[in-house]
PDB file of N, CA and C in Angstrom:
ATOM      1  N   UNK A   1     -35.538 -38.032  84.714  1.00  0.00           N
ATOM      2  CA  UNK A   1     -35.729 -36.595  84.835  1.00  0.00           C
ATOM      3  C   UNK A   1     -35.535 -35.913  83.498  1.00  0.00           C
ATOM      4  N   UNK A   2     -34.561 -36.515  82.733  1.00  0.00           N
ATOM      5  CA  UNK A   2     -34.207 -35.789  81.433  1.00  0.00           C
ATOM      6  C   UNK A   2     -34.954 -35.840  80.630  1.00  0.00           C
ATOM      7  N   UNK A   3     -35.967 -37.165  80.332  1.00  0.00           N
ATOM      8  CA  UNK A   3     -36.601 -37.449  79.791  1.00  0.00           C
ATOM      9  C   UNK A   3     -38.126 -36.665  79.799  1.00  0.00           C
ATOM     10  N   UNK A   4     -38.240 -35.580  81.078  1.00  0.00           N
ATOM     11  CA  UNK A   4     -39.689 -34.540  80.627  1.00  0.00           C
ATOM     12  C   UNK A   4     -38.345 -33.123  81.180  1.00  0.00           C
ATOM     13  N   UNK A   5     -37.847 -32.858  80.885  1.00  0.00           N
ATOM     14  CA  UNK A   5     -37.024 -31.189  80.699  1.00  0.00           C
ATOM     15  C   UNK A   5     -37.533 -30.572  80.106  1.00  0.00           C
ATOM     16  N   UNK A   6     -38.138 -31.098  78.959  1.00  0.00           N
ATOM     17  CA  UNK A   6     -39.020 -30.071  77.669  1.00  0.00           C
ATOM     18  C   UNK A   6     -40.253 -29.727  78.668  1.00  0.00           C
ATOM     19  N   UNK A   7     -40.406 -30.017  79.701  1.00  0.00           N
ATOM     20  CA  UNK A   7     -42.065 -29.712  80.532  1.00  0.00           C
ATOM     21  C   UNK A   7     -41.737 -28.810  81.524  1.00  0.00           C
ATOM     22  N   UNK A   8     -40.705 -28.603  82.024  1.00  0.00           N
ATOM     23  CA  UNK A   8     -40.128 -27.739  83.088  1.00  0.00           C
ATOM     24  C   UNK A   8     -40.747 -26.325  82.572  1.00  0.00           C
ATOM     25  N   UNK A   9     -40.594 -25.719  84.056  1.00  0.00           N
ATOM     26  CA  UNK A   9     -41.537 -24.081  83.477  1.00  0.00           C
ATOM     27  C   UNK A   9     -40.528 -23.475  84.561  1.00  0.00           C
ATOM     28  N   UNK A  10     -40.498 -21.845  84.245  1.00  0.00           N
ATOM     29  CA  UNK A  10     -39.911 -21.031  84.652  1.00  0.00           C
ATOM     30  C   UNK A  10     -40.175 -21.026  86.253  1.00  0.00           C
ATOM     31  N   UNK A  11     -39.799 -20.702  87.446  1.00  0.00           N
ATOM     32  CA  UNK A  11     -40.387 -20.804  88.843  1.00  0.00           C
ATOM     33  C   UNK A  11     -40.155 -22.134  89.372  1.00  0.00           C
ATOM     34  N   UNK A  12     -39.672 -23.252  88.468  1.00  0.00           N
ATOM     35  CA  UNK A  12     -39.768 -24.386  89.571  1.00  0.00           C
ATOM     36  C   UNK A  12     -38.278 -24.784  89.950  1.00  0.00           C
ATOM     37  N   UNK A  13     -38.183 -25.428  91.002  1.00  0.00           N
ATOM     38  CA  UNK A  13     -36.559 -25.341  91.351  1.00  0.00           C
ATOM     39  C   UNK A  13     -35.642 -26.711  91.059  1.00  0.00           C
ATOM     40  N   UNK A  14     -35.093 -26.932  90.749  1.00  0.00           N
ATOM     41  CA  UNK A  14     -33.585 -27.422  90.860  1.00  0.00           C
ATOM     42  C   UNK A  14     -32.917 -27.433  91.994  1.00  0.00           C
ATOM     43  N   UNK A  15     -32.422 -29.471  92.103  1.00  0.00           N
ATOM     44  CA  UNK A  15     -31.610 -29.296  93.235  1.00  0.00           C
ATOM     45  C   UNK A  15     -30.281 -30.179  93.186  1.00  0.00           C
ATOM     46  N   UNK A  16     -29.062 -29.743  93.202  1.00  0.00           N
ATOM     47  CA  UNK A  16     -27.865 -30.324  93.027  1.00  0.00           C
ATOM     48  C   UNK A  16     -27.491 -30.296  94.370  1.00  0.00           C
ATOM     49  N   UNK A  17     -27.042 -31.821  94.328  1.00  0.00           N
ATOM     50  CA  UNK A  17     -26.379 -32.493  95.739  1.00  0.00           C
ATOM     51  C   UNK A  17     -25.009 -32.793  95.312  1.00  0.00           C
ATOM     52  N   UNK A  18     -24.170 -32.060  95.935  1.00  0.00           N
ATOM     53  CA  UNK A  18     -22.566 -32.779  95.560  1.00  0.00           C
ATOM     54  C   UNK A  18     -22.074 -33.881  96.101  1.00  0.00           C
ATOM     55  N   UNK A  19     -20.923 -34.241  95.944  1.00  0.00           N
ATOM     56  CA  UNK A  19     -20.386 -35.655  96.304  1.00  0.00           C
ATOM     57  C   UNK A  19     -20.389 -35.505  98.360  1.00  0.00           C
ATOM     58  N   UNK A  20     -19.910 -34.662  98.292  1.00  0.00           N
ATOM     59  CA  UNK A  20     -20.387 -33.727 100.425  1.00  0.00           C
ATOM     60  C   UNK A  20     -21.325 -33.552 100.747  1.00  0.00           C
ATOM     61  N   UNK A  21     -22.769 -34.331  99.914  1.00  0.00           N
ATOM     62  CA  UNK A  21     -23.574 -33.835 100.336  1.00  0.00           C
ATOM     63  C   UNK A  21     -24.412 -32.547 100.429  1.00  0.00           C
ATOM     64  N   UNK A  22     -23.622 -31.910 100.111  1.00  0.00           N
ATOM     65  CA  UNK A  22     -24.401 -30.204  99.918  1.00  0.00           C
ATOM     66  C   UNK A  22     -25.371 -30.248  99.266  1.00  0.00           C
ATOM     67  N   UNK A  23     -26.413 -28.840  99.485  1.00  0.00           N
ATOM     68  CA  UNK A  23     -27.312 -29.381  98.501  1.00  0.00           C
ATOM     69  C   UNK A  23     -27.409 -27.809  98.144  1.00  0.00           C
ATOM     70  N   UNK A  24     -27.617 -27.636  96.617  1.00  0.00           N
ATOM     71  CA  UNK A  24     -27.535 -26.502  96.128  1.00  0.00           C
ATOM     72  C   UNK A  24     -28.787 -25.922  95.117  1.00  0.00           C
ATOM     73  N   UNK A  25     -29.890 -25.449  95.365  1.00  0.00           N
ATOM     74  CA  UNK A  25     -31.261 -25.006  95.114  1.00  0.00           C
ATOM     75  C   UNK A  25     -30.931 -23.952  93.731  1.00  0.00           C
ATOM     76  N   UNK A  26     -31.467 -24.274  93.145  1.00  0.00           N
ATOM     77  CA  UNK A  26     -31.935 -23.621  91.788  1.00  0.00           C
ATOM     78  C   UNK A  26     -32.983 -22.990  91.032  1.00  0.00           C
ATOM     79  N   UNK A  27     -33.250 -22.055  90.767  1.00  0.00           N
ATOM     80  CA  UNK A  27     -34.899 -21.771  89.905  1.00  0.00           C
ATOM     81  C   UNK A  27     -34.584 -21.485  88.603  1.00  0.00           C
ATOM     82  N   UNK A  28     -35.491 -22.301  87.741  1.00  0.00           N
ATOM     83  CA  UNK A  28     -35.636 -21.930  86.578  1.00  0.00           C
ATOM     84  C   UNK A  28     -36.199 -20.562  85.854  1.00  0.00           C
ATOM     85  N   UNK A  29     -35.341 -19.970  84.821  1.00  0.00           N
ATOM     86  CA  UNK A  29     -35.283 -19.045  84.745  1.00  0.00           C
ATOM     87  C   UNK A  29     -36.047 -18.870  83.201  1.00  0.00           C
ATOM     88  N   UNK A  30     -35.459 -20.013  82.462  1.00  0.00           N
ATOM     89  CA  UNK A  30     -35.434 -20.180  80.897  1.00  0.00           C
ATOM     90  C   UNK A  30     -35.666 -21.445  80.415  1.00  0.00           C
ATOM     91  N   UNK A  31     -36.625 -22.060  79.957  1.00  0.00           N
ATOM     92  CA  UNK A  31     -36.513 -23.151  79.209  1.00  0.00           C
ATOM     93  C   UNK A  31     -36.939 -22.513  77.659  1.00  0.00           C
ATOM     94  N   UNK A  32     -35.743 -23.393  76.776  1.00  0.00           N
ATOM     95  CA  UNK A  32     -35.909 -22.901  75.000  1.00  0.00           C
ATOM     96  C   UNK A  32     -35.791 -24.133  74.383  1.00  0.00           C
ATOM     97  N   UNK A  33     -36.622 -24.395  73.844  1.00  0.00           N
ATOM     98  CA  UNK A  33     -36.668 -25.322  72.527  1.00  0.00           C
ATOM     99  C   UNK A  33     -35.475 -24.898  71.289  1.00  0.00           C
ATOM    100  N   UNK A  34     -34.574 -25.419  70.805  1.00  0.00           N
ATOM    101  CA  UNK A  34     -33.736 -24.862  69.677  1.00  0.00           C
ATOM    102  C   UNK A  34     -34.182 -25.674  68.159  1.00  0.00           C
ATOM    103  N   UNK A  35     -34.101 -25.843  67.548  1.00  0.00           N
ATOM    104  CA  UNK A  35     -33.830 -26.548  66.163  1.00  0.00           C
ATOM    105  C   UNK A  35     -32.316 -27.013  66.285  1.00  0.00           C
ATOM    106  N   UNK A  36     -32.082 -28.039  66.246  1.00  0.00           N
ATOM    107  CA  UNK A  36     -30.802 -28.533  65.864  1.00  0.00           C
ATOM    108  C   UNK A  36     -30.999 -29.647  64.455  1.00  0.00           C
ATOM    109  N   UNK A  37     -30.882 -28.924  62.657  1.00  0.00           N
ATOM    110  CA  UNK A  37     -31.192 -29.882  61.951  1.00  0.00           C
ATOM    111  C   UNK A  37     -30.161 -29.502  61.000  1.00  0.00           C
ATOM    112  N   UNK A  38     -29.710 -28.696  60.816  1.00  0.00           N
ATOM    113  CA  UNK A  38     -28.689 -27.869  59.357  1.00  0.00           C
ATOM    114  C   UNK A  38     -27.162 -27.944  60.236  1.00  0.00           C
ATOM    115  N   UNK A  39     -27.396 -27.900  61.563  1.00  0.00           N
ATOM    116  CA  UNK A  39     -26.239 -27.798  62.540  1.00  0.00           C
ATOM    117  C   UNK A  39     -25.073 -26.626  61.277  1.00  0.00           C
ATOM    118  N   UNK A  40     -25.708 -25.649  61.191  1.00  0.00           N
ATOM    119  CA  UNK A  40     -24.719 -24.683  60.184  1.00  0.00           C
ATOM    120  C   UNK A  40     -24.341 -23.772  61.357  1.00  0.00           C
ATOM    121  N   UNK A  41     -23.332 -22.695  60.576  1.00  0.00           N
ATOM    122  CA  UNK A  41     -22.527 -21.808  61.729  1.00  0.00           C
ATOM    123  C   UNK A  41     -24.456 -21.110  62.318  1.00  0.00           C
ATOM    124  N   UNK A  42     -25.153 -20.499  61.470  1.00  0.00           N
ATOM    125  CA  UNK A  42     -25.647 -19.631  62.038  1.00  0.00           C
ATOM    126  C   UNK A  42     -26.955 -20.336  63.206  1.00  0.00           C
ATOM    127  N   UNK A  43     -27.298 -21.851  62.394  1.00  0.00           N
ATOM    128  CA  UNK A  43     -27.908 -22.457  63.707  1.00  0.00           C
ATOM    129  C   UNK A  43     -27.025 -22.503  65.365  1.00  0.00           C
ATOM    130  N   UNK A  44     -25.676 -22.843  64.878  1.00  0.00           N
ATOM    131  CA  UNK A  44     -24.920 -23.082  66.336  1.00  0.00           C
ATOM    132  C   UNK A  44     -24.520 -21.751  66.829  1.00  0.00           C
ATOM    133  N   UNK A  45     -25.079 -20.564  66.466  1.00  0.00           N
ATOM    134  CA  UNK A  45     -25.071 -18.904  66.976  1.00  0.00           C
ATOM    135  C   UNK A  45     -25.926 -19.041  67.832  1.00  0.00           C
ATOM    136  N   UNK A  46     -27.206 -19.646  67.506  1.00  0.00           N
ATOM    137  CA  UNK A  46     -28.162 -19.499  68.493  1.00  0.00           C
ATOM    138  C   UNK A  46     -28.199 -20.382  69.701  1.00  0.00           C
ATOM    139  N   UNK A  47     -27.531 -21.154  69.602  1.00  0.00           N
ATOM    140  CA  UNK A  47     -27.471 -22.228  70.933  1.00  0.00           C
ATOM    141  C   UNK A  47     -26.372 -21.554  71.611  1.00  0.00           C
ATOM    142  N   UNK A  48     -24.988 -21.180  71.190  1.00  0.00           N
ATOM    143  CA  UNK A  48     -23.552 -20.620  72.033  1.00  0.00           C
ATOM    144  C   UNK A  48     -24.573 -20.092  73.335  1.00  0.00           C
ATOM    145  N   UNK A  49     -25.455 -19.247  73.048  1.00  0.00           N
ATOM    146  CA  UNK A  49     -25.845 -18.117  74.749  1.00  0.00           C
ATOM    147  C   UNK A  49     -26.045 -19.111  75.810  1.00  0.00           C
ATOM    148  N   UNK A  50     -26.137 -20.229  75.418  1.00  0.00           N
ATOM    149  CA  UNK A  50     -26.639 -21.273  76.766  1.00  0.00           C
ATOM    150  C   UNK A  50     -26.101 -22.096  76.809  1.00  0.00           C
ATOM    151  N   UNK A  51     -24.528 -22.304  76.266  1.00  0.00           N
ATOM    152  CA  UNK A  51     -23.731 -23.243  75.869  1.00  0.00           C
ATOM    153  C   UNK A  51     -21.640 -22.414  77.014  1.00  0.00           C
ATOM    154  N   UNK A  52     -22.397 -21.099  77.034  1.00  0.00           N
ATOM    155  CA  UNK A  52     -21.075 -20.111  77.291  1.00  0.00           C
ATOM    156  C   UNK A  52     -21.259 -19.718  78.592  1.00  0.00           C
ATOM    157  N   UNK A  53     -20.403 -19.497  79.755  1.00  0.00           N
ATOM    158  CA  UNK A  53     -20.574 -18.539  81.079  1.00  0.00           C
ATOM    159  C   UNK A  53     -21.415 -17.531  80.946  1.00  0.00           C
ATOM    160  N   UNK A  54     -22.079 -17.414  81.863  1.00  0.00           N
ATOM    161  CA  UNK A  54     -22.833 -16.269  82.139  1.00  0.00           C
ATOM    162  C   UNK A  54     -22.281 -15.273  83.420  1.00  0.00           C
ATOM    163  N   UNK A  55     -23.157 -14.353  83.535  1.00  0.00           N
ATOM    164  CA  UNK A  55     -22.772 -13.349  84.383  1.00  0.00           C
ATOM    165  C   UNK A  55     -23.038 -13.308  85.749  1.00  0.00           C
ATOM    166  N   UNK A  56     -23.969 -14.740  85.972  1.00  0.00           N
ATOM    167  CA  UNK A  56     -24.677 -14.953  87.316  1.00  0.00           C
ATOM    168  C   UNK A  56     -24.019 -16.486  87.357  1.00  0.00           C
ATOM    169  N   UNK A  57     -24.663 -16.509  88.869  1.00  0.00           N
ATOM    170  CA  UNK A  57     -24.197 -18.118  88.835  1.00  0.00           C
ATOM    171  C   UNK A  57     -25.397 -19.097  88.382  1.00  0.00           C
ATOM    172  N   UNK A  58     -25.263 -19.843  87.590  1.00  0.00           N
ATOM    173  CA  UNK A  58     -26.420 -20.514  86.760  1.00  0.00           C
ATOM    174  C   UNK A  58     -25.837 -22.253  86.566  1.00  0.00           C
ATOM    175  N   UNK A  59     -26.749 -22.676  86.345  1.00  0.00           N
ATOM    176  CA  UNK A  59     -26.770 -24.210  85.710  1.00  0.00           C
ATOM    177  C   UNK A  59     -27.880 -24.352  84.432  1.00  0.00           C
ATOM    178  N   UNK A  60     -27.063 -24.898  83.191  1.00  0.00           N
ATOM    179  CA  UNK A  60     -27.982 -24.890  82.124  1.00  0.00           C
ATOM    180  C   UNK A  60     -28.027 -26.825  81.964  1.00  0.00           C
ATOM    181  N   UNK A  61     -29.537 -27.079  81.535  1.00  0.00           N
ATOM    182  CA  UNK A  61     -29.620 -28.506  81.790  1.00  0.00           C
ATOM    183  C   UNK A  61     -29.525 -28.653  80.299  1.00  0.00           C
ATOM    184  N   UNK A  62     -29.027 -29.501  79.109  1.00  0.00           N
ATOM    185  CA  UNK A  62     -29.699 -29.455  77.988  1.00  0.00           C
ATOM    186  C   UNK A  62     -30.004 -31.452  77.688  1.00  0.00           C
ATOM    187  N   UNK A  63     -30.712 -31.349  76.648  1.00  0.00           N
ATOM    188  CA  UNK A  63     -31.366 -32.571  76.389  1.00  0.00           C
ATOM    189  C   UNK A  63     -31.809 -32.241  74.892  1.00  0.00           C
ATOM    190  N   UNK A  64     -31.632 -33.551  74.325  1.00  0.00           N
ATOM    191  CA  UNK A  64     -32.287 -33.604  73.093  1.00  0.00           C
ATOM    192  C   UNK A  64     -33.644 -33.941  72.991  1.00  0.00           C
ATOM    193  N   UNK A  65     -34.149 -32.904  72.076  1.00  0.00           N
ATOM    194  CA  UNK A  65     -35.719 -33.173  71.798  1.00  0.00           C
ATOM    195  C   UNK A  65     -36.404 -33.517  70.551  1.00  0.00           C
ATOM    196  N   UNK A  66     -37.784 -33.146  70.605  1.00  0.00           N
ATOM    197  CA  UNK A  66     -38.129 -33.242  68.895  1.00  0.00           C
ATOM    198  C   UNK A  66     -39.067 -34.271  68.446  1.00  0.00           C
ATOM    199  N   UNK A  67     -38.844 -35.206  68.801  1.00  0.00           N
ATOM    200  CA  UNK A  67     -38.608 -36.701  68.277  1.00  0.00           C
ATOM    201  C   UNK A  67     -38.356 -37.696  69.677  1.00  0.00           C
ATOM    202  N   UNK A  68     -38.909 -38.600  69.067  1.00  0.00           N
ATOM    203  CA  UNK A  68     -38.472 -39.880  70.154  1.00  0.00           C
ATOM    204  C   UNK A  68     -37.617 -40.700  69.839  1.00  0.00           C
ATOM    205  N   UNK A  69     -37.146 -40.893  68.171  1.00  0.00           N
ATOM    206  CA  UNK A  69     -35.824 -42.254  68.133  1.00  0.00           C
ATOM    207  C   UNK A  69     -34.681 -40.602  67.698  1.00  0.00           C
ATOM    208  N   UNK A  70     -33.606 -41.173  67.301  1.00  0.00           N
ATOM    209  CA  UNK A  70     -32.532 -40.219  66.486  1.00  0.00           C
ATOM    210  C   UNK A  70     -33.236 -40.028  65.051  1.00  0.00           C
ATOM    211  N   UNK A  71     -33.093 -39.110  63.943  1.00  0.00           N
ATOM    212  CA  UNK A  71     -32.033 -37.970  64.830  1.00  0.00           C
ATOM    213  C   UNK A  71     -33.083 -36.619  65.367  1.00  0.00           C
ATOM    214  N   UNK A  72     -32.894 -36.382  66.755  1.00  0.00           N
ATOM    215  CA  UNK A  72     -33.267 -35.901  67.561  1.00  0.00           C
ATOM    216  C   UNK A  72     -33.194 -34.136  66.597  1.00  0.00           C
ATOM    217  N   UNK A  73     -34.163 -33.398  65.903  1.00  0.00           N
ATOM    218  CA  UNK A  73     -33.938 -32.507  65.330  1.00  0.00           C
ATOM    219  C   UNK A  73     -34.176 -31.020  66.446  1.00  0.00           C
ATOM    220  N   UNK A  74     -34.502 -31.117  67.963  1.00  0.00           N
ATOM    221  CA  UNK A  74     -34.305 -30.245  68.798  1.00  0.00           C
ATOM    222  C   UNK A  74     -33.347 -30.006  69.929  1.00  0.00           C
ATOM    223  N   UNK A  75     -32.423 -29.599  70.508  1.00  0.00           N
ATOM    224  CA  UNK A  75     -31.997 -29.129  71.890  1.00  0.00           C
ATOM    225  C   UNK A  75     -32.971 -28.499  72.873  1.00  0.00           C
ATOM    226  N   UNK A  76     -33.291 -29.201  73.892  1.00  0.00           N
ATOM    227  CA  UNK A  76     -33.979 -28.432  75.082  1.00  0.00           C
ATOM    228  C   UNK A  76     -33.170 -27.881  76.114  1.00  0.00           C
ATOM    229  N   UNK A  77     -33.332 -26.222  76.328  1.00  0.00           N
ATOM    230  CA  UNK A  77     -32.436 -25.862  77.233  1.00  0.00           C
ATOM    231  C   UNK A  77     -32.831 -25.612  78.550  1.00  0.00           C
ATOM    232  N   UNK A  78     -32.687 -25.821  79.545  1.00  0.00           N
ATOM    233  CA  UNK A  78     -33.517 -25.176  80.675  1.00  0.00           C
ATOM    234  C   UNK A  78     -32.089 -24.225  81.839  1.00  0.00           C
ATOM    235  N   UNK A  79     -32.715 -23.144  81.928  1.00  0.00           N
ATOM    236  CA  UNK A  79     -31.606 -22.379  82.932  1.00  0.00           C
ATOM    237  C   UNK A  79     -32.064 -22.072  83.927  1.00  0.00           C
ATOM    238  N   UNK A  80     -31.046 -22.174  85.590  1.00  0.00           N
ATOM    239  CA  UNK A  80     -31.879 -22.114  85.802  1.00  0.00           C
ATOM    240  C   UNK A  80     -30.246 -21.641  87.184  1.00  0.00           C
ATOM    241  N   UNK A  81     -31.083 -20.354  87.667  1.00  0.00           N
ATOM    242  CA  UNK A  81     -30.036 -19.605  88.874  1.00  0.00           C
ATOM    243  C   UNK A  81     -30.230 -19.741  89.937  1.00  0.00           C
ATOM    244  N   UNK A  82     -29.289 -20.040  90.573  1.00  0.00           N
ATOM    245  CA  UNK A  82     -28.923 -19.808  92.073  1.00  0.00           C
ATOM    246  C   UNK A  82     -29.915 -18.997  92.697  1.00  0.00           C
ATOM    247  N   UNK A  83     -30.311 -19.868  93.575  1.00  0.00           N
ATOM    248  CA  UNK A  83     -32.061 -19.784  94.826  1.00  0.00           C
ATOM    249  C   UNK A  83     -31.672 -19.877  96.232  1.00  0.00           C
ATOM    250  N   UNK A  84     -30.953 -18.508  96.531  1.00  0.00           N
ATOM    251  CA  UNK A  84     -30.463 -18.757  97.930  1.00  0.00           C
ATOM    252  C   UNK A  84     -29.036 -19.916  98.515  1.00  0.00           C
TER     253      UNK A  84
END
């Protein structure tokens, strides 16, 4: 699954099953490509917003992108909120 995250689009859902069985539905809200290559303070400014609590209830998926061997010079973020 991690391996196409960079393909995910806004509208499609997410589904987390806990260890009880529950099952907890998600829609994507945000997928962002980042640069991760200087890893300096002001590159890691721009990743913190999807890295920190938010104000809703959310799940952020991330994955490295970019590239296929290391070093992986992107973060893929996908967010994605509570769907009922």
């Amino acid at each position: 699954f991690f391996v196409r995250l960079g393909s995910m689009r806004p509208g499609q859902k997410v589904y987390i099953v806990n260890s009880m069985g529950q099952t907890f539905r998600y829609r994507v809200t945000q997928v962002k490509r980042l640069k991760w290559r200087s890893k300096d303070f002001r590159e890691l400014s721009q990743h913190l917003g999807f890295l920190t609590p938010g104000g809703t209830e959310r799940v952020t998926l991330v994955s490295c992108g970019g590239a296929d061997i290391e070093p992986f010079p992107e973060r893929i973020y996908v967010v994605a909120e509570r769907d009922g």
